[in-house]
Protein backbone atom coordinates (compact mmCIF):
# COMPACT_ATOMS: atom_id res chain seq x y z
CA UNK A 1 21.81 21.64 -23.51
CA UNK A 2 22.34 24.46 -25.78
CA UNK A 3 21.87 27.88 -24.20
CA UNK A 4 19.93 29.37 -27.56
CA UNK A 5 16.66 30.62 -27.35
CA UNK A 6 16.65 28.81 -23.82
CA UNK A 7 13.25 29.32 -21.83
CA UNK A 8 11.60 27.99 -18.61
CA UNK A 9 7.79 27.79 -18.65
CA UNK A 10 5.60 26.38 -15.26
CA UNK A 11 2.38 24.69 -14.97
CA UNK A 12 -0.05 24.83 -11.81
CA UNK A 13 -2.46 23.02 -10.36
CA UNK A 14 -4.05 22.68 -7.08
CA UNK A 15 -4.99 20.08 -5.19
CA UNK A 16 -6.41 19.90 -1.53
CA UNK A 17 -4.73 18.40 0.92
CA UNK A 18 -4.71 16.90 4.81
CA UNK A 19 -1.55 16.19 7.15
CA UNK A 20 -0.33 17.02 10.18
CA UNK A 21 3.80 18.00 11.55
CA UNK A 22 3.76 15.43 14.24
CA UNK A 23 6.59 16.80 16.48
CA UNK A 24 5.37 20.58 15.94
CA UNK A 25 4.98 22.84 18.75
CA UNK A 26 2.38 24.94 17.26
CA UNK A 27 -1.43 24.30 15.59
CA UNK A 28 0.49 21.99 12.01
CA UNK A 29 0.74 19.42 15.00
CA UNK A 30 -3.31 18.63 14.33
CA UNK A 31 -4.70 17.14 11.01
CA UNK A 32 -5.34 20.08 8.86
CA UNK A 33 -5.48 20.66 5.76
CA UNK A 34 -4.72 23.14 2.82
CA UNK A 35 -5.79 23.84 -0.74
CA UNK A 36 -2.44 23.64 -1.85
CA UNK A 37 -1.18 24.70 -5.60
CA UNK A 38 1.85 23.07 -7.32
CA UNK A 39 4.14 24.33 -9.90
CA UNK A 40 6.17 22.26 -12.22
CA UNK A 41 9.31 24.33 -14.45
CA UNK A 42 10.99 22.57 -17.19
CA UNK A 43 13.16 24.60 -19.09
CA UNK A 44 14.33 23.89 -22.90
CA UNK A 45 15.59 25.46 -26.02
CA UNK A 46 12.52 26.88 -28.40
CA UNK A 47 11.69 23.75 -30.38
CA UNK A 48 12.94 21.55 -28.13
CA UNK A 49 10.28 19.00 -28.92
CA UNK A 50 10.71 19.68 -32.09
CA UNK A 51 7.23 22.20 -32.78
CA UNK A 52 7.28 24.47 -35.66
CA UNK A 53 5.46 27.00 -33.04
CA UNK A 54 8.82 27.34 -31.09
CA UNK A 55 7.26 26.01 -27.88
CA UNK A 56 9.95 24.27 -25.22
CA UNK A 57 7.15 21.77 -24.29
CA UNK A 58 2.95 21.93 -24.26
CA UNK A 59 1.70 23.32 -21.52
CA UNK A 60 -1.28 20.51 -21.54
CA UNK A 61 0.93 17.59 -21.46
CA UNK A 62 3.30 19.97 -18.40
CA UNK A 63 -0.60 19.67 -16.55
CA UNK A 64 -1.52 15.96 -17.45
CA UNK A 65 2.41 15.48 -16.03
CA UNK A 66 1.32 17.13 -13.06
CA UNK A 67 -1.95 14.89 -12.31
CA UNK A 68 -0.07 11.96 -12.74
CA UNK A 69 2.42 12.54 -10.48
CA UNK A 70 0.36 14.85 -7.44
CA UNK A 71 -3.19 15.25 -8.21
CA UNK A 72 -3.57 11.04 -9.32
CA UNK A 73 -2.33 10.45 -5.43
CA UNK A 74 -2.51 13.58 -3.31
CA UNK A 75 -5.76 15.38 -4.06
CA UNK A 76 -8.50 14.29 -1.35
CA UNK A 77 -6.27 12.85 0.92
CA UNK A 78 -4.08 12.16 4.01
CA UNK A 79 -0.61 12.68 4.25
CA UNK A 80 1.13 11.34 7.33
CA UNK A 81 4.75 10.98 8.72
CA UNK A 82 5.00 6.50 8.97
CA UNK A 83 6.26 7.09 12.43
CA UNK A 84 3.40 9.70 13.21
CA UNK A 85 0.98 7.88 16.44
CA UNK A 86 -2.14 8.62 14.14
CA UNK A 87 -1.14 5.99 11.56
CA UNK A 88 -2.01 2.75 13.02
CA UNK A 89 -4.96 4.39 14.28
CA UNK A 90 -5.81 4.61 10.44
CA UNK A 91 -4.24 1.73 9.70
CA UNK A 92 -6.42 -0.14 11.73
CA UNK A 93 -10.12 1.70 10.76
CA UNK A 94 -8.96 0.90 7.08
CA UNK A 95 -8.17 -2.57 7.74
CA UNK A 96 -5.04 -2.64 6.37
CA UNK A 97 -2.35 -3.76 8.83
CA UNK A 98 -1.50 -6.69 6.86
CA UNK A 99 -0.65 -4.69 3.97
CA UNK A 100 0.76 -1.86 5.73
CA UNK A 101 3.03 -4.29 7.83
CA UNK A 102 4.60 -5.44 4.53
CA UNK A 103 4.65 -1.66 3.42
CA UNK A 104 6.85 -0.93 6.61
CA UNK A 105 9.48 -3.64 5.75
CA UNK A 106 9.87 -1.84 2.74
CA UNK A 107 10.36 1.66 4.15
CA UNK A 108 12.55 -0.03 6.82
CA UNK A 109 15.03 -0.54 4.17
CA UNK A 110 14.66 3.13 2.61
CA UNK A 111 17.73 5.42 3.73
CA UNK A 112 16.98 8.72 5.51
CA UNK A 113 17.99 10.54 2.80
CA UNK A 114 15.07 8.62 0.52
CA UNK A 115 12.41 10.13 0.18
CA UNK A 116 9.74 7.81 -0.14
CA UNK A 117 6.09 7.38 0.04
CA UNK A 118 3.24 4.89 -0.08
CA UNK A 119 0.07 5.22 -1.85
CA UNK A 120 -2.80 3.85 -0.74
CA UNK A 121 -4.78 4.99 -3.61
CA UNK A 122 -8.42 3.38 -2.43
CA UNK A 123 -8.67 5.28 0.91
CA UNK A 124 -7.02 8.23 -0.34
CA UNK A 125 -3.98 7.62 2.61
CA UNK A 126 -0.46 8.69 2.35
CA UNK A 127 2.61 7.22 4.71
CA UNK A 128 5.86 9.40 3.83
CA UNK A 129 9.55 8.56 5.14
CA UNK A 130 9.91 11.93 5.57
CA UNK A 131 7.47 14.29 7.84
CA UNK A 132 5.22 15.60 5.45
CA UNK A 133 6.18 19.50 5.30
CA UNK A 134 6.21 21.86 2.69
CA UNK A 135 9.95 21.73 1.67
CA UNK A 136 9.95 17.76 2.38
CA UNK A 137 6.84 17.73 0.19
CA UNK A 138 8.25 19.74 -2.58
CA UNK A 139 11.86 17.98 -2.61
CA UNK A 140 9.81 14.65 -2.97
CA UNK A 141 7.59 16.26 -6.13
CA UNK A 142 10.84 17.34 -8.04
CA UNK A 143 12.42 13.93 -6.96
CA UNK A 144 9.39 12.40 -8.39
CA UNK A 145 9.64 14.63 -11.60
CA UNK A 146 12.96 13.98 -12.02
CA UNK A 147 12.92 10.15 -12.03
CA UNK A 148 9.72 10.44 -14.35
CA UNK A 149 10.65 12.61 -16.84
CA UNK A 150 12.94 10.37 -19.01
CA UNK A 151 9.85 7.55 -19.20
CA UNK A 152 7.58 10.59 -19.42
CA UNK A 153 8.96 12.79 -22.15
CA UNK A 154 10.41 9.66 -24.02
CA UNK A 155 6.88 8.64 -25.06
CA UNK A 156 6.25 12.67 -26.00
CA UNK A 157 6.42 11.77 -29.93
CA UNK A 158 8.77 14.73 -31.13
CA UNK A 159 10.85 14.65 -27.63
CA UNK A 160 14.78 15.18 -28.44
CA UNK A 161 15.97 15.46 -25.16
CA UNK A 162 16.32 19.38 -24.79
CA UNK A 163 13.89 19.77 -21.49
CA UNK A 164 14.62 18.64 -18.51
CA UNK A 165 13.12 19.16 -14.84
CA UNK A 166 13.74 23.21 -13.40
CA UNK A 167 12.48 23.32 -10.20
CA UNK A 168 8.86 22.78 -8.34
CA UNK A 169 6.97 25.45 -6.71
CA UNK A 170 4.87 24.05 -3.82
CA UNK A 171 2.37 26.73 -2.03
CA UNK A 172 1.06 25.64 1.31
CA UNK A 173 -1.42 28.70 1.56
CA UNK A 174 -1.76 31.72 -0.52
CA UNK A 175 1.08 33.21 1.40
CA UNK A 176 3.35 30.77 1.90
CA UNK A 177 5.41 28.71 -0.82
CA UNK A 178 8.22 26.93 -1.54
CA UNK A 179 11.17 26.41 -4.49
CA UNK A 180 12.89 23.72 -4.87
């Protein structure tokens, strides 16, 4: 990428949130939940997508982006570790076993270094390979950026390849956030 006129510019949105740090010693061990806010950087040389404006990328496609990926999935629900107790409990007042016993052969064959979740869209449920923490959380967005954004900005229609995926910005509370 060429280093002239290079700029980073970040989107946020929030979204409101429920999960729970199963193996916690403190209060994150219950099901609580946060209004959390999310930041997505891409950086790019001016014109990158090829405005006369000398914009790196429009801030309302960075936000459509950005409800695609975490507000589409995330916003309204429950986000729980797969191995957490609480998830056949919800597993079971969904009536979903049959579909979440397939989902589990699936993550069975996810590495420990994936990180990997499933949507279940219709009851607003979340089952993560990872326990669902800030810094897991925000590693998974970027991951989740990253693997989008050449489908993504492809179908942009004066893309040239010049922006590519900074970093994400997860805050957990108004006090607490996360870079990744």
């Amino acid at each position: 990428m060429d280093n002239t006129n290079l700029n980073e510019i970040t989107r946020f949105i929030t979204f409101d949130m429920a999960h729970r740090l199963p193996n916690h010693c403190g209060r994150c061990s219950n099901i609580h939940g946060h209004t959390w806010k999310i930041g997505l950087t891409v950086e790019g040389t001016s014109n990158a997508i090829g405005s006369s404006e000398g914009m790196v990328f429009d801030y309302k496609d960075l936000k459509q982006w950005l409800m695609e990926v975490v507000d589409k999935n995330f916003d309204h629900s429950l986000t729980l570790y797969y191995d957490d107790p609480y998830v056949l409990d919800i597993v079971n007042m969904y009536g979903i076993k049959e579909q979440f016993d397939s989902d589990m052969q699936w993550l069975d064959n996810v590495s420990d270094s994936e990180l990997s979740v499933i949507n279940y869209p219709e009851h607003r449920f979340n089952i993560c390979s990872f326990i669902p923490t800030s810094e897991n959380l925000a590693s998974y967005f970027k991951y989740e950026f990253k693997q989008r954004s050449f489908s993504y900005l492809e179908h942009h229609p004066t893309y040239n390849g010049n922006v590519k995926v900074k970093s994400v910005e997860l805050w957990e509370t108004p006090n607490s956030r996360c870079i990744v």
